[in-house]
PDB file of N, CA and C in Angstrom:
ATOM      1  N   UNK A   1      -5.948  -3.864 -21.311  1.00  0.00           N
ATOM      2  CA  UNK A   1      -6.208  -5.126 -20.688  1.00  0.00           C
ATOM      3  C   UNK A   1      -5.436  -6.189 -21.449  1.00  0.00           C
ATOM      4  N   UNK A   2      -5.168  -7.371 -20.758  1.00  0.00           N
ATOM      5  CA  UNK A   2      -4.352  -8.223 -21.332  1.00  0.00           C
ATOM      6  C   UNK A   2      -4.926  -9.015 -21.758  1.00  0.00           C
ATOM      7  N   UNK A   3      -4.787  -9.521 -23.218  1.00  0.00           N
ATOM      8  CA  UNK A   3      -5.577 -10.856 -23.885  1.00  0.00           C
ATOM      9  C   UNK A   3      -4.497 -11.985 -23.201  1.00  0.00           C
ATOM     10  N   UNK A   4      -4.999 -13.069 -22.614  1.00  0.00           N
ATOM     11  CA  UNK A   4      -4.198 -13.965 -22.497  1.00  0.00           C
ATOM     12  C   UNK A   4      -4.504 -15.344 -23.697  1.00  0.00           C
ATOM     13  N   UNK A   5      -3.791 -16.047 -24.261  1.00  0.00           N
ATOM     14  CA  UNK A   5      -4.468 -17.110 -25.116  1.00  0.00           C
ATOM     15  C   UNK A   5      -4.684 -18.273 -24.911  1.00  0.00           C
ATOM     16  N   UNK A   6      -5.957 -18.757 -25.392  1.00  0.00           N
ATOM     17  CA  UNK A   6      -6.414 -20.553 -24.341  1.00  0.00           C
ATOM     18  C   UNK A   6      -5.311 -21.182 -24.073  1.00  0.00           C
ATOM     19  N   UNK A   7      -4.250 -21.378 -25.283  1.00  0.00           N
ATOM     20  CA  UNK A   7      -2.975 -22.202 -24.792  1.00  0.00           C
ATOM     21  C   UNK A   7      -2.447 -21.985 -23.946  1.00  0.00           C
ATOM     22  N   UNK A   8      -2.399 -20.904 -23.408  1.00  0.00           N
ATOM     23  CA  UNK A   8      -1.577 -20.699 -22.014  1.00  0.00           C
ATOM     24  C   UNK A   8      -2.172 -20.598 -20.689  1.00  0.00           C
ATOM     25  N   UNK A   9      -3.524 -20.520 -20.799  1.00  0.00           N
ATOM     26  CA  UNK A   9      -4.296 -20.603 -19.534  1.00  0.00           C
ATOM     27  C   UNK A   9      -4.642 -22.068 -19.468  1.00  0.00           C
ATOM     28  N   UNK A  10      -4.084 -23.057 -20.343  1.00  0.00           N
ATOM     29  CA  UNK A  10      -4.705 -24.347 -20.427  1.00  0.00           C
ATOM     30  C   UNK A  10      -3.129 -25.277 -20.147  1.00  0.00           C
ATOM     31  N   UNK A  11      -2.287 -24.059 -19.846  1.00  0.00           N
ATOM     32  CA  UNK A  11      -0.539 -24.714 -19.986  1.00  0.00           C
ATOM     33  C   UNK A  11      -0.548 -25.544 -18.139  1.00  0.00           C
ATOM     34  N   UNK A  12      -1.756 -25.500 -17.582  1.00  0.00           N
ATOM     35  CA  UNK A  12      -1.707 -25.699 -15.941  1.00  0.00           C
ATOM     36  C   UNK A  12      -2.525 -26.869 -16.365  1.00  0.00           C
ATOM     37  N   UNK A  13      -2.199 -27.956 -15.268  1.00  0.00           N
ATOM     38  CA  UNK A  13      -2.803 -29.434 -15.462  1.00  0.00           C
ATOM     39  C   UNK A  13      -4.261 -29.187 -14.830  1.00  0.00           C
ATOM     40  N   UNK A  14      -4.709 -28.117 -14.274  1.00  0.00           N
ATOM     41  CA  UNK A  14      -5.728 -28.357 -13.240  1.00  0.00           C
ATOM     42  C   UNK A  14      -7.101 -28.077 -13.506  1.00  0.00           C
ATOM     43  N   UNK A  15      -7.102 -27.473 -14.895  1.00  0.00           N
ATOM     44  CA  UNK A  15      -8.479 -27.108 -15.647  1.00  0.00           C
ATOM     45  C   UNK A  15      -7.903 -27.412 -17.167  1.00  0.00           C
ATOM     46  N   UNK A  16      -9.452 -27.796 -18.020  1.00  0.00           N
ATOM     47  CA  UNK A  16      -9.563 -27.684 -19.239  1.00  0.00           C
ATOM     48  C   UNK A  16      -9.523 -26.115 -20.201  1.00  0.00           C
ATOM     49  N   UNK A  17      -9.798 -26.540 -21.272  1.00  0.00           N
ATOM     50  CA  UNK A  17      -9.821 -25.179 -22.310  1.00  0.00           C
ATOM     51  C   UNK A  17     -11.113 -24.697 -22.469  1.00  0.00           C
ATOM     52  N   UNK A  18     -11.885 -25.705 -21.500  1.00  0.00           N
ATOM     53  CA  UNK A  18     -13.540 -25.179 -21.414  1.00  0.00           C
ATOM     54  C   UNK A  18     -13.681 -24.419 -19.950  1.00  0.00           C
ATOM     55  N   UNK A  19     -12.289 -24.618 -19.293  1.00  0.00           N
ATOM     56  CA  UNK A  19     -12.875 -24.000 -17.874  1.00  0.00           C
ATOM     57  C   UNK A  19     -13.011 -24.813 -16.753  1.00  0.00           C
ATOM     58  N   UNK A  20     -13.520 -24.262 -15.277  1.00  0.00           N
ATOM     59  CA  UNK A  20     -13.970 -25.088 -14.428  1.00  0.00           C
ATOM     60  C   UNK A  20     -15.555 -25.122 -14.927  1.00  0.00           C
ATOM     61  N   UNK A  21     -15.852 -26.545 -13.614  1.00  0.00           N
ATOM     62  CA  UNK A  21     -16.901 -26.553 -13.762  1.00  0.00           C
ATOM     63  C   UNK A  21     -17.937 -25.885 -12.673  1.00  0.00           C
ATOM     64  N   UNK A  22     -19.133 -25.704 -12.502  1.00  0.00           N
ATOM     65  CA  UNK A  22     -19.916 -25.010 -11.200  1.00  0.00           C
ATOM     66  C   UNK A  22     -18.853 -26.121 -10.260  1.00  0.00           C
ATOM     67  N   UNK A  23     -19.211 -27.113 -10.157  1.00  0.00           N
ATOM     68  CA  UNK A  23     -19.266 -27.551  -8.618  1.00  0.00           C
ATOM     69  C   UNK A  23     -17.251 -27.606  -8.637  1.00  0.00           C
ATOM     70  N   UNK A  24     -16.477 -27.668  -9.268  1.00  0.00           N
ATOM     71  CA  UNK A  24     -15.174 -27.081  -9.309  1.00  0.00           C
ATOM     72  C   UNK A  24     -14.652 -25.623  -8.819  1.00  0.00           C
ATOM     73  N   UNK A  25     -15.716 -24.863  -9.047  1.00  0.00           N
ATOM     74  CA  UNK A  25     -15.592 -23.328  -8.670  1.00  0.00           C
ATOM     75  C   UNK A  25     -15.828 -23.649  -7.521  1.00  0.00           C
ATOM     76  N   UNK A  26     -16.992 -23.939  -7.239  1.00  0.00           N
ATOM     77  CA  UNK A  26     -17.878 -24.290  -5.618  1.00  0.00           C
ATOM     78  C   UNK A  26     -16.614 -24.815  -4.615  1.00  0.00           C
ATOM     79  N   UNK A  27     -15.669 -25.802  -5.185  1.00  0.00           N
ATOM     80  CA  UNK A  27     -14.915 -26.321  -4.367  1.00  0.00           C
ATOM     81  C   UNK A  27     -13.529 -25.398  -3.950  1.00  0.00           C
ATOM     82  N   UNK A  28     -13.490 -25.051  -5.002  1.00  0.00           N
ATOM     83  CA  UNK A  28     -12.417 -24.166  -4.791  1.00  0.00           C
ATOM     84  C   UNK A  28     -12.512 -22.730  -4.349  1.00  0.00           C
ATOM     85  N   UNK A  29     -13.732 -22.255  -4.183  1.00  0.00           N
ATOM     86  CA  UNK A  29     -14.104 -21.142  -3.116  1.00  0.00           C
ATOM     87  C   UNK A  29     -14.039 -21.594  -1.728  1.00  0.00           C
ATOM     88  N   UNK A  30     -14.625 -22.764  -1.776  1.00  0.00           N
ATOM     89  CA  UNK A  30     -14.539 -23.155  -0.349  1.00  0.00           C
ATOM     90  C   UNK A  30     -13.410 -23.644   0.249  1.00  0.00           C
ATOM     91  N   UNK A  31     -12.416 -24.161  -0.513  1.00  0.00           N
ATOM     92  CA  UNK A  31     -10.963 -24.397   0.004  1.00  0.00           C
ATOM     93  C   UNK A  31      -9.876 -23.272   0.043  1.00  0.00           C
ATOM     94  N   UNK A  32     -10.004 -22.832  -1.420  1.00  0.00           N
ATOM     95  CA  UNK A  32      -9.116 -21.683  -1.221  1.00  0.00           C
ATOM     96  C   UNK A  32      -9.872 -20.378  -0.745  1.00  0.00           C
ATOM     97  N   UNK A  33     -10.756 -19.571  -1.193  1.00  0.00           N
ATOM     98  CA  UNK A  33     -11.234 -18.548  -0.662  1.00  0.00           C
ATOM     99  C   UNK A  33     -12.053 -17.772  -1.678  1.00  0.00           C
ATOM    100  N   UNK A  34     -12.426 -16.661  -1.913  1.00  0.00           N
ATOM    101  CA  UNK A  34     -12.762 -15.845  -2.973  1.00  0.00           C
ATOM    102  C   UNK A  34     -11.372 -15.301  -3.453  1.00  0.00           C
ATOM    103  N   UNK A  35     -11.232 -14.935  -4.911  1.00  0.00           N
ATOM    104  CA  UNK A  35     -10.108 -14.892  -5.899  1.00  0.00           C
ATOM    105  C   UNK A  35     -10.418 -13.190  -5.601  1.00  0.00           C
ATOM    106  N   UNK A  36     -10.129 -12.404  -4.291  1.00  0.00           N
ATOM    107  CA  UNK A  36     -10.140 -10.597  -3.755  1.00  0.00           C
ATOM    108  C   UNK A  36      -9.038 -10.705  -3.482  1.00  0.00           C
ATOM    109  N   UNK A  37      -8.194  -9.292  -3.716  1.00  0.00           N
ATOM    110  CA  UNK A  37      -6.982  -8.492  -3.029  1.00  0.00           C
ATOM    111  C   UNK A  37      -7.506  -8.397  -1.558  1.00  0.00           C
ATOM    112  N   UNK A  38      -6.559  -8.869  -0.820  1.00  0.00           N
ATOM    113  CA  UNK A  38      -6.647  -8.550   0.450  1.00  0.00           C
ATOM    114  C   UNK A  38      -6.479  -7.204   0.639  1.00  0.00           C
ATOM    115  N   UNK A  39      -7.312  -6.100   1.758  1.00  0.00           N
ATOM    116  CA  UNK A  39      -6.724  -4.727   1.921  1.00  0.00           C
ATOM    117  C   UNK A  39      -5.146  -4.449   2.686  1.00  0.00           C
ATOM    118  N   UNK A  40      -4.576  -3.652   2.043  1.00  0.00           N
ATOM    119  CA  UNK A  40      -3.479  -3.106   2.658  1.00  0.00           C
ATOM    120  C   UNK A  40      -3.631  -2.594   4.397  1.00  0.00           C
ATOM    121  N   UNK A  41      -2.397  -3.444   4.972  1.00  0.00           N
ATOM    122  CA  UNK A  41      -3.026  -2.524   6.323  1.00  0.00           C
ATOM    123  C   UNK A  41      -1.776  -1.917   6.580  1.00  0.00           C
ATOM    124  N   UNK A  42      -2.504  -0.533   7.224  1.00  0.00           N
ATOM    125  CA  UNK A  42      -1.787   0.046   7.918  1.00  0.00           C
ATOM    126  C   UNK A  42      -1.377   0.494   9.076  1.00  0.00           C
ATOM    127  N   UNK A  43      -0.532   0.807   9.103  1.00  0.00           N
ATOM    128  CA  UNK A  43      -0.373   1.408  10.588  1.00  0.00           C
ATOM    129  C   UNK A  43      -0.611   2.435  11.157  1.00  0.00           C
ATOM    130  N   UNK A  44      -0.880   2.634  12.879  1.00  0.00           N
ATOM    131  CA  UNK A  44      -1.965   3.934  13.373  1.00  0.00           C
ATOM    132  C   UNK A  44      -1.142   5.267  12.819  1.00  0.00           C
ATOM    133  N   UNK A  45      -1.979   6.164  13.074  1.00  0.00           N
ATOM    134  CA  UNK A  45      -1.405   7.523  12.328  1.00  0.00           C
ATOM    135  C   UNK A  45      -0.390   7.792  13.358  1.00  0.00           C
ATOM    136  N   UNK A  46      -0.306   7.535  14.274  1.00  0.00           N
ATOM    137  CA  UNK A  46       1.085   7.885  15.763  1.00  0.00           C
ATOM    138  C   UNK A  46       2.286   7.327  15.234  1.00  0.00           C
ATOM    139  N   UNK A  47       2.164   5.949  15.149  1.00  0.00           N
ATOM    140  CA  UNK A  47       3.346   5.140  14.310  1.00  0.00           C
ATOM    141  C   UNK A  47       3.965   5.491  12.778  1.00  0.00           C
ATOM    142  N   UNK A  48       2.456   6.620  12.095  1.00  0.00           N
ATOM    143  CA  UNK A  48       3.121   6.486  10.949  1.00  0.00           C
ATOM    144  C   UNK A  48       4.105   7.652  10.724  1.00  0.00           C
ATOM    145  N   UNK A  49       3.066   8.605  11.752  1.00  0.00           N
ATOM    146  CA  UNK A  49       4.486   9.713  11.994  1.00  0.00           C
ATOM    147  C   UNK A  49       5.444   9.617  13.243  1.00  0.00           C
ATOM    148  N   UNK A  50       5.779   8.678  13.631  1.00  0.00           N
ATOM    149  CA  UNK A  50       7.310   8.576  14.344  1.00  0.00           C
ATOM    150  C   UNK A  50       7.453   7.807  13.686  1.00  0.00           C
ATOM    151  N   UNK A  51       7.315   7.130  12.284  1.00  0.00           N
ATOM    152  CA  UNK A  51       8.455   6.390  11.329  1.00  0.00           C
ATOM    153  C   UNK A  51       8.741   7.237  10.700  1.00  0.00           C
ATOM    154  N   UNK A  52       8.342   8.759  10.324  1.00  0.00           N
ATOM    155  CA  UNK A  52       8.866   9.639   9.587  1.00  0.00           C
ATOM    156  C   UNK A  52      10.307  10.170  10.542  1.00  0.00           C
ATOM    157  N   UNK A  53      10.268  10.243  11.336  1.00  0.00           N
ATOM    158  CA  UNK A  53      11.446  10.522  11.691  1.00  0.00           C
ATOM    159  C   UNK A  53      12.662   9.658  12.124  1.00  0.00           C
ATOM    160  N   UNK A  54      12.617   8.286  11.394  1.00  0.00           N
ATOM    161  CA  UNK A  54      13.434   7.336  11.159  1.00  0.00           C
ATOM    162  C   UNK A  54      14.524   7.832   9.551  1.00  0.00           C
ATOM    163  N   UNK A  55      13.973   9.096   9.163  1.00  0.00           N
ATOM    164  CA  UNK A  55      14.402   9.388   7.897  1.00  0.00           C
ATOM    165  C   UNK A  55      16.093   9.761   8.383  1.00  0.00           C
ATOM    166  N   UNK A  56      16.874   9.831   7.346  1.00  0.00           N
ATOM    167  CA  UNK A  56      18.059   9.965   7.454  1.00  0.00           C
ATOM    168  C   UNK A  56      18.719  11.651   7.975  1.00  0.00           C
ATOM    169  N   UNK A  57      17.977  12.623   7.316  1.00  0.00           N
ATOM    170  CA  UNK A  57      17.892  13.705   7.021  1.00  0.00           C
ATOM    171  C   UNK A  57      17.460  14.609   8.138  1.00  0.00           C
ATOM    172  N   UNK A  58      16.214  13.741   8.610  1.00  0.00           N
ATOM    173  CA  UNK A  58      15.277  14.510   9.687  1.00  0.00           C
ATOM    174  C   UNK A  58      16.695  14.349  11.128  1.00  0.00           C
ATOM    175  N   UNK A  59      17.377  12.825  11.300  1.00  0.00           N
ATOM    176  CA  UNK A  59      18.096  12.503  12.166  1.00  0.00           C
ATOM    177  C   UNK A  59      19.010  13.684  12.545  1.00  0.00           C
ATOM    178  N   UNK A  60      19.593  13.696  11.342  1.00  0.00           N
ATOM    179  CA  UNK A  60      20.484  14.291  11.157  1.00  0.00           C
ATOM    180  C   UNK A  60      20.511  15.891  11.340  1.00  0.00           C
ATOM    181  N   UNK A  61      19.199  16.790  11.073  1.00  0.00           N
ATOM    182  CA  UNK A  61      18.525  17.550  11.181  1.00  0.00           C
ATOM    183  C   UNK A  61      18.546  18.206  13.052  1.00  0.00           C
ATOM    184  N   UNK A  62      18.083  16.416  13.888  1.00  0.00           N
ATOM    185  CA  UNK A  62      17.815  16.565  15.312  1.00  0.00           C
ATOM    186  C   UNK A  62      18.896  17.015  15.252  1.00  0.00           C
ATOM    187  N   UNK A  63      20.136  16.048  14.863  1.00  0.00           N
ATOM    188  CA  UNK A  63      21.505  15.905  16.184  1.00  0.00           C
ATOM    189  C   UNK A  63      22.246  17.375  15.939  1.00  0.00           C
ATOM    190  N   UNK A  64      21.969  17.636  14.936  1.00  0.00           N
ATOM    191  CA  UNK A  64      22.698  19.452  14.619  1.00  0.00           C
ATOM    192  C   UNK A  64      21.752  20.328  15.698  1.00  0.00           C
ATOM    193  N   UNK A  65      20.822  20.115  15.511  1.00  0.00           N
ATOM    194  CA  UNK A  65      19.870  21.113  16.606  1.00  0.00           C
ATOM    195  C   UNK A  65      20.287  20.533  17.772  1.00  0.00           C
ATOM    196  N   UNK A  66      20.512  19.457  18.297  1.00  0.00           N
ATOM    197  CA  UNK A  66      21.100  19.258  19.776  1.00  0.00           C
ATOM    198  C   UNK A  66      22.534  19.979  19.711  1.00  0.00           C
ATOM    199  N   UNK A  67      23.078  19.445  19.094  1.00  0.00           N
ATOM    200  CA  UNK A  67      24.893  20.330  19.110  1.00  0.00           C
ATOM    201  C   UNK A  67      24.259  21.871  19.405  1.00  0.00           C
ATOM    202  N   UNK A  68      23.737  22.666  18.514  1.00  0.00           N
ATOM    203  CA  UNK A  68      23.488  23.913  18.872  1.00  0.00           C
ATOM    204  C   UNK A  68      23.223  24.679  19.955  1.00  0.00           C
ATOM    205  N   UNK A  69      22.481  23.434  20.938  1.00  0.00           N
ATOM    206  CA  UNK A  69      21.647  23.910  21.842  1.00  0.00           C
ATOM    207  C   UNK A  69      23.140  23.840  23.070  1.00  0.00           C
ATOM    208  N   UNK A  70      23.836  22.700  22.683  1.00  0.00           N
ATOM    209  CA  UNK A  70      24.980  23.005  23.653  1.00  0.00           C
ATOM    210  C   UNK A  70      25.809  23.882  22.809  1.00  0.00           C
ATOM    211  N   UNK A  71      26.129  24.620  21.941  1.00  0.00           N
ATOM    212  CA  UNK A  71      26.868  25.353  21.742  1.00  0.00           C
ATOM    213  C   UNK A  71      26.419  26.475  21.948  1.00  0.00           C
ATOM    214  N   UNK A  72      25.151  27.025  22.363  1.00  0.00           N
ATOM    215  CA  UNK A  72      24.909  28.149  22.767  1.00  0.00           C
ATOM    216  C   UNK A  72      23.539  28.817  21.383  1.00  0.00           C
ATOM    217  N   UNK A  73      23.701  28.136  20.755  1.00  0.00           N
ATOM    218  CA  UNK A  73      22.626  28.818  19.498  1.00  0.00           C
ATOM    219  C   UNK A  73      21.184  28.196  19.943  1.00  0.00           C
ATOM    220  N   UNK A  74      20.636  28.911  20.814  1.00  0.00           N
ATOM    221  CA  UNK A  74      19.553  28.220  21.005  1.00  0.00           C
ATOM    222  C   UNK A  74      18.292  28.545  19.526  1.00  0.00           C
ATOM    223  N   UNK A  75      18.458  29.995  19.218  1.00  0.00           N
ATOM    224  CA  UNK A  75      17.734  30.269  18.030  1.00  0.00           C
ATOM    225  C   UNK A  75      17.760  29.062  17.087  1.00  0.00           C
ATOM    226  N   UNK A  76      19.143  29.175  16.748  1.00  0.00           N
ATOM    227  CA  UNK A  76      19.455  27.532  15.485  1.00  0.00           C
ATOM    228  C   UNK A  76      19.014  27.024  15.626  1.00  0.00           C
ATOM    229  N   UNK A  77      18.888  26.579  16.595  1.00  0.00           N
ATOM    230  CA  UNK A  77      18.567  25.093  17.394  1.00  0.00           C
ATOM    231  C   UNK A  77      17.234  25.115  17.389  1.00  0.00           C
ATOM    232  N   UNK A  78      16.363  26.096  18.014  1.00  0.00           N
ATOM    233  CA  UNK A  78      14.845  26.361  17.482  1.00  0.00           C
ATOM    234  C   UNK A  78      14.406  26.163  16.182  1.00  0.00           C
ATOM    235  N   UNK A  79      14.769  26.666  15.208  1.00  0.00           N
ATOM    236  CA  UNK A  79      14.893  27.409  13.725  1.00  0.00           C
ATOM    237  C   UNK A  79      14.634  25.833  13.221  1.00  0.00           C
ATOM    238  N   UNK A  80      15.949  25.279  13.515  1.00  0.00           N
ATOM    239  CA  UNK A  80      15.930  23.943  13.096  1.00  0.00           C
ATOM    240  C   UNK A  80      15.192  22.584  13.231  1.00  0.00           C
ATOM    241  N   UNK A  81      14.561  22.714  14.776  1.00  0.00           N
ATOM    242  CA  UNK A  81      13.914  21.508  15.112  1.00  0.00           C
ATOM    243  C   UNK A  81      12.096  21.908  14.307  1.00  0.00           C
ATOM    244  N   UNK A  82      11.910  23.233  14.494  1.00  0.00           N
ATOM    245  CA  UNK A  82      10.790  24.050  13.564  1.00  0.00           C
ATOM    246  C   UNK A  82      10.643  23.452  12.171  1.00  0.00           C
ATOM    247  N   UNK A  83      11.566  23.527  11.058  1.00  0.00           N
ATOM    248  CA  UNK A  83      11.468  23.500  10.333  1.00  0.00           C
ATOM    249  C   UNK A  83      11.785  21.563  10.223  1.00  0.00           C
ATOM    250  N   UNK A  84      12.254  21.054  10.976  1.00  0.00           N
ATOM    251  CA  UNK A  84      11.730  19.218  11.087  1.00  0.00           C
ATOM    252  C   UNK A  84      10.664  19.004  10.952  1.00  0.00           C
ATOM    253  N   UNK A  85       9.928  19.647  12.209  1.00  0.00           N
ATOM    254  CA  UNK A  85       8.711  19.464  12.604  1.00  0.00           C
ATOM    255  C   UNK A  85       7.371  19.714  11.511  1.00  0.00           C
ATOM    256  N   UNK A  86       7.569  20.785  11.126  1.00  0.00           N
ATOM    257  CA  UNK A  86       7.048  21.434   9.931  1.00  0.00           C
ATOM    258  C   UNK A  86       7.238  20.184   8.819  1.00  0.00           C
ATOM    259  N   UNK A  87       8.089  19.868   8.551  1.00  0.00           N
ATOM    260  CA  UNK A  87       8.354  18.862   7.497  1.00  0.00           C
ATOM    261  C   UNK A  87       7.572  17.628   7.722  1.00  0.00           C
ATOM    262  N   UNK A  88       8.199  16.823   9.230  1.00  0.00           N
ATOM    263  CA  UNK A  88       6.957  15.695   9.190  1.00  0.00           C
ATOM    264  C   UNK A  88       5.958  16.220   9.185  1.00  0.00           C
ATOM    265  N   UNK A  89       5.051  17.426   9.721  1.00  0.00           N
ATOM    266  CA  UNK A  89       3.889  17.174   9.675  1.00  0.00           C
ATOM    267  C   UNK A  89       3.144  17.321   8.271  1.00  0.00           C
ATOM    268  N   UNK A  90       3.804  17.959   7.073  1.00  0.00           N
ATOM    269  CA  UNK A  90       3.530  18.085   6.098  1.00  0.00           C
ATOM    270  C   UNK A  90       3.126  16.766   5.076  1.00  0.00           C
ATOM    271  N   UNK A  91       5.142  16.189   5.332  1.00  0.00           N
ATOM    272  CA  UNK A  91       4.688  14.731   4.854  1.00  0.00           C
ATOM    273  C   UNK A  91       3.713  13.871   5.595  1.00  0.00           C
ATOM    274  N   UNK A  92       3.676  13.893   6.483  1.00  0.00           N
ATOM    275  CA  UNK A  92       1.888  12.870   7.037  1.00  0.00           C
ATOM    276  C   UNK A  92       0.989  13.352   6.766  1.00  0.00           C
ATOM    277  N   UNK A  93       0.770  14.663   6.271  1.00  0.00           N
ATOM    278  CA  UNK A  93      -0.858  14.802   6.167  1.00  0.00           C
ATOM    279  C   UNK A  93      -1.097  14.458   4.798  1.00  0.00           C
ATOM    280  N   UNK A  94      -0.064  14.884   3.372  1.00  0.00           N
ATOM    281  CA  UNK A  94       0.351  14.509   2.396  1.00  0.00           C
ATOM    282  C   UNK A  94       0.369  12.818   1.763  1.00  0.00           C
ATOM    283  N   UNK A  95       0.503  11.554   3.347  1.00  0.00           N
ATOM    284  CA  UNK A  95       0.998  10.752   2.584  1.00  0.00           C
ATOM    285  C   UNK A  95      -0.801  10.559   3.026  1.00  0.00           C
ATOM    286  N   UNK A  96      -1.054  10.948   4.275  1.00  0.00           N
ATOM    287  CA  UNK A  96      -2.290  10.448   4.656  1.00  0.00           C
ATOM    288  C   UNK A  96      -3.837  10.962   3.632  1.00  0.00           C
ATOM    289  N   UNK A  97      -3.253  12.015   3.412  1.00  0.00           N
ATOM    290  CA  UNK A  97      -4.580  12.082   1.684  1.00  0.00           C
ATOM    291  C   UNK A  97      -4.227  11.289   0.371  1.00  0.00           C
ATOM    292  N   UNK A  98      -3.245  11.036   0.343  1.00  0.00           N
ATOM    293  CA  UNK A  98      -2.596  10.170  -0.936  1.00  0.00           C
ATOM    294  C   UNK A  98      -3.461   8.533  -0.445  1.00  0.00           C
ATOM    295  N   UNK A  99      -2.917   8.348   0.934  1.00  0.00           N
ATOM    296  CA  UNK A  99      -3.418   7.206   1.331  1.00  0.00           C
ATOM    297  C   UNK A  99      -5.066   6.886   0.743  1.00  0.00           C
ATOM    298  N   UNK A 100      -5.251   7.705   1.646  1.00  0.00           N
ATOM    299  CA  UNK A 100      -7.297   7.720   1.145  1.00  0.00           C
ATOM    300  C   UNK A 100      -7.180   8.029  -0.074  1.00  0.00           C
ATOM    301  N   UNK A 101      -6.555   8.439  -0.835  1.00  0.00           N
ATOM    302  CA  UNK A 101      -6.703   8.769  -2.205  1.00  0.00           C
ATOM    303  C   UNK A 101      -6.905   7.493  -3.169  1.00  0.00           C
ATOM    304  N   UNK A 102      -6.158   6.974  -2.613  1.00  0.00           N
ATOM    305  CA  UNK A 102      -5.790   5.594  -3.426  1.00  0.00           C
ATOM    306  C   UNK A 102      -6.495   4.494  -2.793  1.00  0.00           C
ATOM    307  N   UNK A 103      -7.170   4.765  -1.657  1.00  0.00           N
ATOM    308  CA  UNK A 103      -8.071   4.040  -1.062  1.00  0.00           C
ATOM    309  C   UNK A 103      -9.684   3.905  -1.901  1.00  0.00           C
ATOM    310  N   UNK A 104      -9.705   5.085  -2.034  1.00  0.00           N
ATOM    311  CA  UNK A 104     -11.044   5.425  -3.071  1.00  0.00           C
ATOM    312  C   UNK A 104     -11.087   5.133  -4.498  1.00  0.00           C
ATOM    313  N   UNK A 105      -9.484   5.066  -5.154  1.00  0.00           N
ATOM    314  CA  UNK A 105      -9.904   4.759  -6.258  1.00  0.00           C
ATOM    315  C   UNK A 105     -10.104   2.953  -6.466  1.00  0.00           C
ATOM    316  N   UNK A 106      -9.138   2.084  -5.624  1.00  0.00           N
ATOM    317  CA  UNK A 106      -9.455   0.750  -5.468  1.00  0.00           C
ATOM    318  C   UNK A 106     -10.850   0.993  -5.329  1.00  0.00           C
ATOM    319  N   UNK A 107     -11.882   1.548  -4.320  1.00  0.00           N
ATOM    320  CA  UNK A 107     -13.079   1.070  -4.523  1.00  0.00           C
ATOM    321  C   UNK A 107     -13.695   1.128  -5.366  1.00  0.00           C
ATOM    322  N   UNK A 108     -13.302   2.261  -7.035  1.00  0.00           N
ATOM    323  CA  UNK A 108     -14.250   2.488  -7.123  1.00  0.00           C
ATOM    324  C   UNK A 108     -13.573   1.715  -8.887  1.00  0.00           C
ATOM    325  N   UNK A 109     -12.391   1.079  -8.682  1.00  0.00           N
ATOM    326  CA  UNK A 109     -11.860  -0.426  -9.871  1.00  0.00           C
ATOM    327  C   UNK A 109     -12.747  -1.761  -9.456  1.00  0.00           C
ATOM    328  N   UNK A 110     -13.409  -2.232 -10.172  1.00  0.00           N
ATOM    329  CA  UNK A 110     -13.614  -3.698  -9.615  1.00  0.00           C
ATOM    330  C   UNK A 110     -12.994  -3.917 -10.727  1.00  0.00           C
ATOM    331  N   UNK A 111     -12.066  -5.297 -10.484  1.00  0.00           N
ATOM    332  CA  UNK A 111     -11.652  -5.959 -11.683  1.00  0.00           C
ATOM    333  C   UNK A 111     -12.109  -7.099 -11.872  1.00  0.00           C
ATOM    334  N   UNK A 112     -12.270  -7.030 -13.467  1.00  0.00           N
ATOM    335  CA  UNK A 112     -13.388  -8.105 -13.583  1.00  0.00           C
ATOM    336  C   UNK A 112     -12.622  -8.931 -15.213  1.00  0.00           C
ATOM    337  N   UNK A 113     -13.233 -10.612 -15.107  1.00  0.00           N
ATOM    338  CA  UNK A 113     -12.919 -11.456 -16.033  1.00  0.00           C
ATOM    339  C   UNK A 113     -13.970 -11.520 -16.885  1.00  0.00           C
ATOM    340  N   UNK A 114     -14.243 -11.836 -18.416  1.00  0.00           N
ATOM    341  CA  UNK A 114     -15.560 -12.780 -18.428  1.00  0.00           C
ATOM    342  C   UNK A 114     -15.343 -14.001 -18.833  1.00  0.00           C
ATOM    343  N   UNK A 115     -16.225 -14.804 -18.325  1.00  0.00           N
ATOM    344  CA  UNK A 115     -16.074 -16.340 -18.143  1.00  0.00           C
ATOM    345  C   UNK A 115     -17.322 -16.584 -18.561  1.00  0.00           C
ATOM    346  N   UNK A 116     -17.562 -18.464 -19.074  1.00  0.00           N
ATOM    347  CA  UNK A 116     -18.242 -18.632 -19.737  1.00  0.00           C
ATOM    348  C   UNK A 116     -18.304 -20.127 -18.755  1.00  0.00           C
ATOM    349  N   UNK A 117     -19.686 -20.028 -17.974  1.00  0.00           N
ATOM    350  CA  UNK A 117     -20.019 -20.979 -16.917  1.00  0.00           C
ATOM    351  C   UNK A 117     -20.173 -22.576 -17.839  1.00  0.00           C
ATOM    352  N   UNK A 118     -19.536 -23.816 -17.003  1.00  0.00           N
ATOM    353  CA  UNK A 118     -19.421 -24.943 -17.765  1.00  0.00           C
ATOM    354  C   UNK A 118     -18.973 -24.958 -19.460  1.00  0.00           C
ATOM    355  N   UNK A 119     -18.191 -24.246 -19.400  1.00  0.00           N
ATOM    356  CA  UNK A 119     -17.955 -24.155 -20.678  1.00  0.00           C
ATOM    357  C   UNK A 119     -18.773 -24.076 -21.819  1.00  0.00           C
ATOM    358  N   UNK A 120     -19.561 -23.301 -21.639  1.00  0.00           N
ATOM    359  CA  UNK A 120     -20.731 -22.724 -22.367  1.00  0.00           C
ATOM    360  C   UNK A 120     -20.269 -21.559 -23.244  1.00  0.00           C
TER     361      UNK A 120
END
């Protein structure tokens, strides 16, 4: 954790080295908001796997399996769009437990200051 030192939390014109006061906090919850991380949003699981195949690789992957299919290799061409497919679905299920993964551990960080009300 980071020690910060009074001099530098006191380097802002807008509070003392004692702090706010209650009805200073009071005001500034109510103007600005509660001092929370907003949640990350995301996008539906449909969108998140057809952005996987915005990848460079996967593209590139299709357009060889299309050439094949007019050149007569339909196997290749199978073989290949298989093993795409296989791939996004791996990476989405992968990013989508990582997701919740990291969803659970934010809940279970509160980050916290201690403060000393009216400069008490």
């Amino acid at each position: 954790m980071q020690q910060v030192p009074p001099a530098a939390m006191t380097a802002k014109p807008d509070h003392g080295e004692e702090g706010l006061t209650t009805q200073e906090a009071q005001e500034r919850l109510a103007t600005v908001g509660p001092n929370a991380q907003t949640p990350a949003r995301r996008a539906a699981g449909l969108i998140q796997m057809l952005l996987l195949f915005t990848n460079p690789l996967v593209i590139m992957l299709l357009i060889v399996s299309i050439v094949s299919v007019f050149v007569g290799e339909i196997v290749n061409a199978s073989i290949i769009a298989l093993m795409v497919v296989v791939s996004i679905v791996i990476n989405f299920v992968q990013t989508w437990h990582s997701q919740r993964a990291a969803e659970r551990l934010r809940g279970q960080v509160a980050p916290t200051a201690p403060m000393l009300p009216d400069g008490q």
